[in-house]
C-alpha atoms as a PDB file:
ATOM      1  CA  UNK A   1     -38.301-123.942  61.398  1.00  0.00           C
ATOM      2  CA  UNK A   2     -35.563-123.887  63.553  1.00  0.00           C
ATOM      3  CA  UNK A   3     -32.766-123.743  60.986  1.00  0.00           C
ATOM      4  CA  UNK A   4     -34.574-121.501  58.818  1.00  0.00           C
ATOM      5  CA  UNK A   5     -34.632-119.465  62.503  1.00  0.00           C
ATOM      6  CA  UNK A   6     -30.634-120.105  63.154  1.00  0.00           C
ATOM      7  CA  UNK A   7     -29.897-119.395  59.547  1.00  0.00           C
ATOM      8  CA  UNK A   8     -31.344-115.432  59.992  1.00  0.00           C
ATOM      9  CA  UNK A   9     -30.265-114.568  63.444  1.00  0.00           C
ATOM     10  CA  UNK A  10     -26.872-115.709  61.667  1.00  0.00           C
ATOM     11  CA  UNK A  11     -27.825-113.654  58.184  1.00  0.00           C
ATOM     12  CA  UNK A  12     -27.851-110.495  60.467  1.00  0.00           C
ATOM     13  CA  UNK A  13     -25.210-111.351  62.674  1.00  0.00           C
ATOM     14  CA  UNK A  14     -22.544-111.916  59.789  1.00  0.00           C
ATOM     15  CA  UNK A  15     -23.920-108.445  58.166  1.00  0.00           C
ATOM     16  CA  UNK A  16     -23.135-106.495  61.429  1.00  0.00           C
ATOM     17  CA  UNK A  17     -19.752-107.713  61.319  1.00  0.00           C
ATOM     18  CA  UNK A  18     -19.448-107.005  58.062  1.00  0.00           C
ATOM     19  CA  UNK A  19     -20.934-103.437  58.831  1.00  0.00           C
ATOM     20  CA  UNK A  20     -18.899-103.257  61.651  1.00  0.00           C
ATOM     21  CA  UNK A  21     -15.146-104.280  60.823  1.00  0.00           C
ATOM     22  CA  UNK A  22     -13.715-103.157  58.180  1.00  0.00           C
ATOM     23  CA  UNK A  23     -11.449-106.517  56.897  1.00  0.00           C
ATOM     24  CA  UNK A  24     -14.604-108.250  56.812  1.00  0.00           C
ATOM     25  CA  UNK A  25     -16.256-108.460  52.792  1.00  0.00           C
ATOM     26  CA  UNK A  26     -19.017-110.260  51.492  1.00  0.00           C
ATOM     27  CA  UNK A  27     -18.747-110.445  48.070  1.00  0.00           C
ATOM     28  CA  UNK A  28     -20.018-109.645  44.949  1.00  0.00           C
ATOM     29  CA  UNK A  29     -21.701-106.043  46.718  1.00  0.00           C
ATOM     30  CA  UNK A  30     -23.062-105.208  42.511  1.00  0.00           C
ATOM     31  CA  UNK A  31     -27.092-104.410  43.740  1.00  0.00           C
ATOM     32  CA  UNK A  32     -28.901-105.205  46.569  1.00  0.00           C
ATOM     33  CA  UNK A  33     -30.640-108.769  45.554  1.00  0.00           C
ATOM     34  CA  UNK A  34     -27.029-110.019  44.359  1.00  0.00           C
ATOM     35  CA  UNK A  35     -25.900-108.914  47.879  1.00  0.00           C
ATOM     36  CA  UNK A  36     -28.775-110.400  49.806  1.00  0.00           C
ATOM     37  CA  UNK A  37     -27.879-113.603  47.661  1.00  0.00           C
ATOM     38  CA  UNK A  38     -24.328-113.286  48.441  1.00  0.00           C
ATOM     39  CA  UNK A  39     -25.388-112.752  52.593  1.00  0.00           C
ATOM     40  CA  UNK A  40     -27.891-115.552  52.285  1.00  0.00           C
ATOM     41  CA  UNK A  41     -25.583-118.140  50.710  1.00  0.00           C
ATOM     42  CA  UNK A  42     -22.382-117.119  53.173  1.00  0.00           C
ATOM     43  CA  UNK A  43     -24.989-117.158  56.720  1.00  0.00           C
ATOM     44  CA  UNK A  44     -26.295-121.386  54.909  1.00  0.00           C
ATOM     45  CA  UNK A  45     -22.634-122.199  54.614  1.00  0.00           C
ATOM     46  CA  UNK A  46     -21.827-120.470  58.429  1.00  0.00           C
ATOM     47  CA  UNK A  47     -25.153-122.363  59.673  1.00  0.00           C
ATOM     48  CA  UNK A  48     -23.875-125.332  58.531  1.00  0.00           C
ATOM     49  CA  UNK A  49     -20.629-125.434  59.617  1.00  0.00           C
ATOM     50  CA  UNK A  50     -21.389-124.426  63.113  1.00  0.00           C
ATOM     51  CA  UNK A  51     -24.257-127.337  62.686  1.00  0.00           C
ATOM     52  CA  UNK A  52     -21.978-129.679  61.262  1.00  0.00           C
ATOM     53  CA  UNK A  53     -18.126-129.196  62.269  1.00  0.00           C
ATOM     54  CA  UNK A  54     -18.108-127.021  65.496  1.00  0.00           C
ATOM     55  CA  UNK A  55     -19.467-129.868  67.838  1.00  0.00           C
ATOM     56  CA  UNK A  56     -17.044-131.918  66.611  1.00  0.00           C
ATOM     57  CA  UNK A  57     -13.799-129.168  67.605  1.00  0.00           C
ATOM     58  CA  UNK A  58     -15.680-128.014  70.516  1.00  0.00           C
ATOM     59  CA  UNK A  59     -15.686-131.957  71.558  1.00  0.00           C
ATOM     60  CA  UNK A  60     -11.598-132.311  70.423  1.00  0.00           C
ATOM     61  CA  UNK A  61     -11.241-129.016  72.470  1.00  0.00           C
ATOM     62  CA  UNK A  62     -13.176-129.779  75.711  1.00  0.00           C
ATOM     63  CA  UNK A  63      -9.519-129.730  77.404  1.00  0.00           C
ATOM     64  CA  UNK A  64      -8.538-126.385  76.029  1.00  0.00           C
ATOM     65  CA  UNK A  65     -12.011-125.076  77.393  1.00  0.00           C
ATOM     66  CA  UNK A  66     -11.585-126.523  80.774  1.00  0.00           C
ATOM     67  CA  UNK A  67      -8.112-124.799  80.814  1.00  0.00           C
ATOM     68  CA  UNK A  68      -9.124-121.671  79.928  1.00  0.00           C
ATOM     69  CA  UNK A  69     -12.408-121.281  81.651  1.00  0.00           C
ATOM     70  CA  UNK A  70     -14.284-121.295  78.397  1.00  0.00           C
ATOM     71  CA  UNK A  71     -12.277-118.368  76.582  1.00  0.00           C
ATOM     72  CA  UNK A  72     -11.254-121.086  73.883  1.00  0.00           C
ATOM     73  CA  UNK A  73     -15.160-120.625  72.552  1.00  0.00           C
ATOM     74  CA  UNK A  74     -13.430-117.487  70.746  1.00  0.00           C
ATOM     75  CA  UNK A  75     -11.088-119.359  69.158  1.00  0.00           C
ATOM     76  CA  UNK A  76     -12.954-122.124  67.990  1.00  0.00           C
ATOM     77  CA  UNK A  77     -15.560-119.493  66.340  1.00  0.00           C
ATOM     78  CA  UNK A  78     -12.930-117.446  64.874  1.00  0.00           C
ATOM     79  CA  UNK A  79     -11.417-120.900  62.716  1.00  0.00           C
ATOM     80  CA  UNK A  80     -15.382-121.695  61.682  1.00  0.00           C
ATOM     81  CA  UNK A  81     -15.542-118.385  60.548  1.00  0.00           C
ATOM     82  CA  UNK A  82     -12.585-119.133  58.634  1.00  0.00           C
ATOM     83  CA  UNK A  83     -13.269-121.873  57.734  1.00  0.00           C
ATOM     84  CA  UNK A  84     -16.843-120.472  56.098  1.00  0.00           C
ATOM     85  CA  UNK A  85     -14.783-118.026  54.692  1.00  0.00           C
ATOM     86  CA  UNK A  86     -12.473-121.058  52.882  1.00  0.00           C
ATOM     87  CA  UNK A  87     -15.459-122.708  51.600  1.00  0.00           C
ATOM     88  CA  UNK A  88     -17.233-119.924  50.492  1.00  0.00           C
ATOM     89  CA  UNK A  89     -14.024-119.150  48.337  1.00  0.00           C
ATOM     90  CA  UNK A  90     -15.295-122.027  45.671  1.00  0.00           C
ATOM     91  CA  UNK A  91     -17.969-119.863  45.204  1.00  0.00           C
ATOM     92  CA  UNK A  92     -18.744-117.211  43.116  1.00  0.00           C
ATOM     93  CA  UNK A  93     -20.507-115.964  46.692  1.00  0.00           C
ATOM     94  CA  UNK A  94     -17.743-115.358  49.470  1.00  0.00           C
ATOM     95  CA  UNK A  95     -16.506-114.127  52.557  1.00  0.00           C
ATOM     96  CA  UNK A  96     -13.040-112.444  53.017  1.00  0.00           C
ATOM     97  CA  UNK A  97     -11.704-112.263  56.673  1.00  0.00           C
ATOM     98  CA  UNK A  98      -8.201-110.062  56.806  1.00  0.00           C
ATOM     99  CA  UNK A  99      -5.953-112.570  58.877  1.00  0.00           C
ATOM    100  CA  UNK A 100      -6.891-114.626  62.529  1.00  0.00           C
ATOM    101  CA  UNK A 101      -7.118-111.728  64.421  1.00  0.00           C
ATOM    102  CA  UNK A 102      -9.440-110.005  62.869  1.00  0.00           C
ATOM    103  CA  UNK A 103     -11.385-113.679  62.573  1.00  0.00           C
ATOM    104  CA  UNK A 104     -11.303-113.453  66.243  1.00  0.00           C
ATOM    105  CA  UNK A 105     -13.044-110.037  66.917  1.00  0.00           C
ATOM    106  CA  UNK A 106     -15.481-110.741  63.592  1.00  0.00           C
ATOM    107  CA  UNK A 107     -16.336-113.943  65.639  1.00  0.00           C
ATOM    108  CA  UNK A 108     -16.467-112.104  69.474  1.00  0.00           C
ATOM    109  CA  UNK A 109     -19.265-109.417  67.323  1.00  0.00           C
ATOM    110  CA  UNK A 110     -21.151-112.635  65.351  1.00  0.00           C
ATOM    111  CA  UNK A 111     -21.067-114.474  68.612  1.00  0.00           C
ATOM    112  CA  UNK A 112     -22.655-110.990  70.777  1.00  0.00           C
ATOM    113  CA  UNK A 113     -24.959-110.229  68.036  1.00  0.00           C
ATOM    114  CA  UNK A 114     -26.316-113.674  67.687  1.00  0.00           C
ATOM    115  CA  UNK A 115     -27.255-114.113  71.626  1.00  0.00           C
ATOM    116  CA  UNK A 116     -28.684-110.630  71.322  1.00  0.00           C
ATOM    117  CA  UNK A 117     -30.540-111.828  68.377  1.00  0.00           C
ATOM    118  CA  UNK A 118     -31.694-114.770  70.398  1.00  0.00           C
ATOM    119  CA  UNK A 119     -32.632-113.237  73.250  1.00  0.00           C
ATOM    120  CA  UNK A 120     -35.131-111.108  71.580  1.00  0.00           C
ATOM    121  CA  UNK A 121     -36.577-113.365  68.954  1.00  0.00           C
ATOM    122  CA  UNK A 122     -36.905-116.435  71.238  1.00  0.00           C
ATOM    123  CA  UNK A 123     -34.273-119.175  71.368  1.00  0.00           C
ATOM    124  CA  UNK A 124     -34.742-122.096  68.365  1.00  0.00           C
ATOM    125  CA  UNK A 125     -33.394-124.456  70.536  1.00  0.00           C
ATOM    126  CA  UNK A 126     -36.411-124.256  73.076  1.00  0.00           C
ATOM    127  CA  UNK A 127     -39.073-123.668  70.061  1.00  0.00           C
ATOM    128  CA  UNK A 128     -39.096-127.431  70.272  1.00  0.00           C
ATOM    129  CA  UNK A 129     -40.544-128.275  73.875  1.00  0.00           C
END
């Protein structure tokens, strides 16, 4: 339940960036099912790599966090979202991100958005005590 939870605060997060900036594309956009399939398949492959990979950086980072009081965090999300973005290019479902800067402010609006999210739905990490 928690995933599934994770999986559509991210969903909405990734479609207000893409609402938001302009360098940010889900693809194929034909109809709406085929881009609710495209949304749903890019926010698993985010979900997972923030599951899977980012504990792993944010671990190989801890100095670069310590050093810059935790600003790093926008760095790290900006190469998962890139990273998702990578992956999702072996798909016929994909996410285009202009070039690291714009990776960076995607991520700062995904990142807001999400704790927004959060805040008002409940937090999944605390649906468990």
């Amino acid at each position: 339940m928690r995933f599934i939870l994770r999986l559509l605060i991210n969903a909405a997060a990734i479609a207000f960036a893409w609402w938001l900036i302009p360098t940010v594309e889900i693809t194929p956009t034909g109809d709406t099912a085929e881009t609710l399939l495209a949304l749903g398949v890019v926010s698993l492959i985010f979900t997972l790599v923030n599951s899977l990979v980012k504990p792993i950086v944010r671990l190989l980072s801890l100095p670069l966090y310590i050093l810059t009081l935790g600003l790093f965090f926008l760095v790290i999300n900006a190469a998962m979202l890139l990273l998702t973005s990578w992956i999702t290019g072996f798909t016929s479902f994909g996410l285009e991100v202009g070039n690291f800067g714009w990776a960076m402010l995607a991520a700062l609006v995904i990142a807001i958005a999400s704790w927004i999210l959060q805040m008002l739905l409940g937090d999944p990490k605390k649906s468990r005590r």
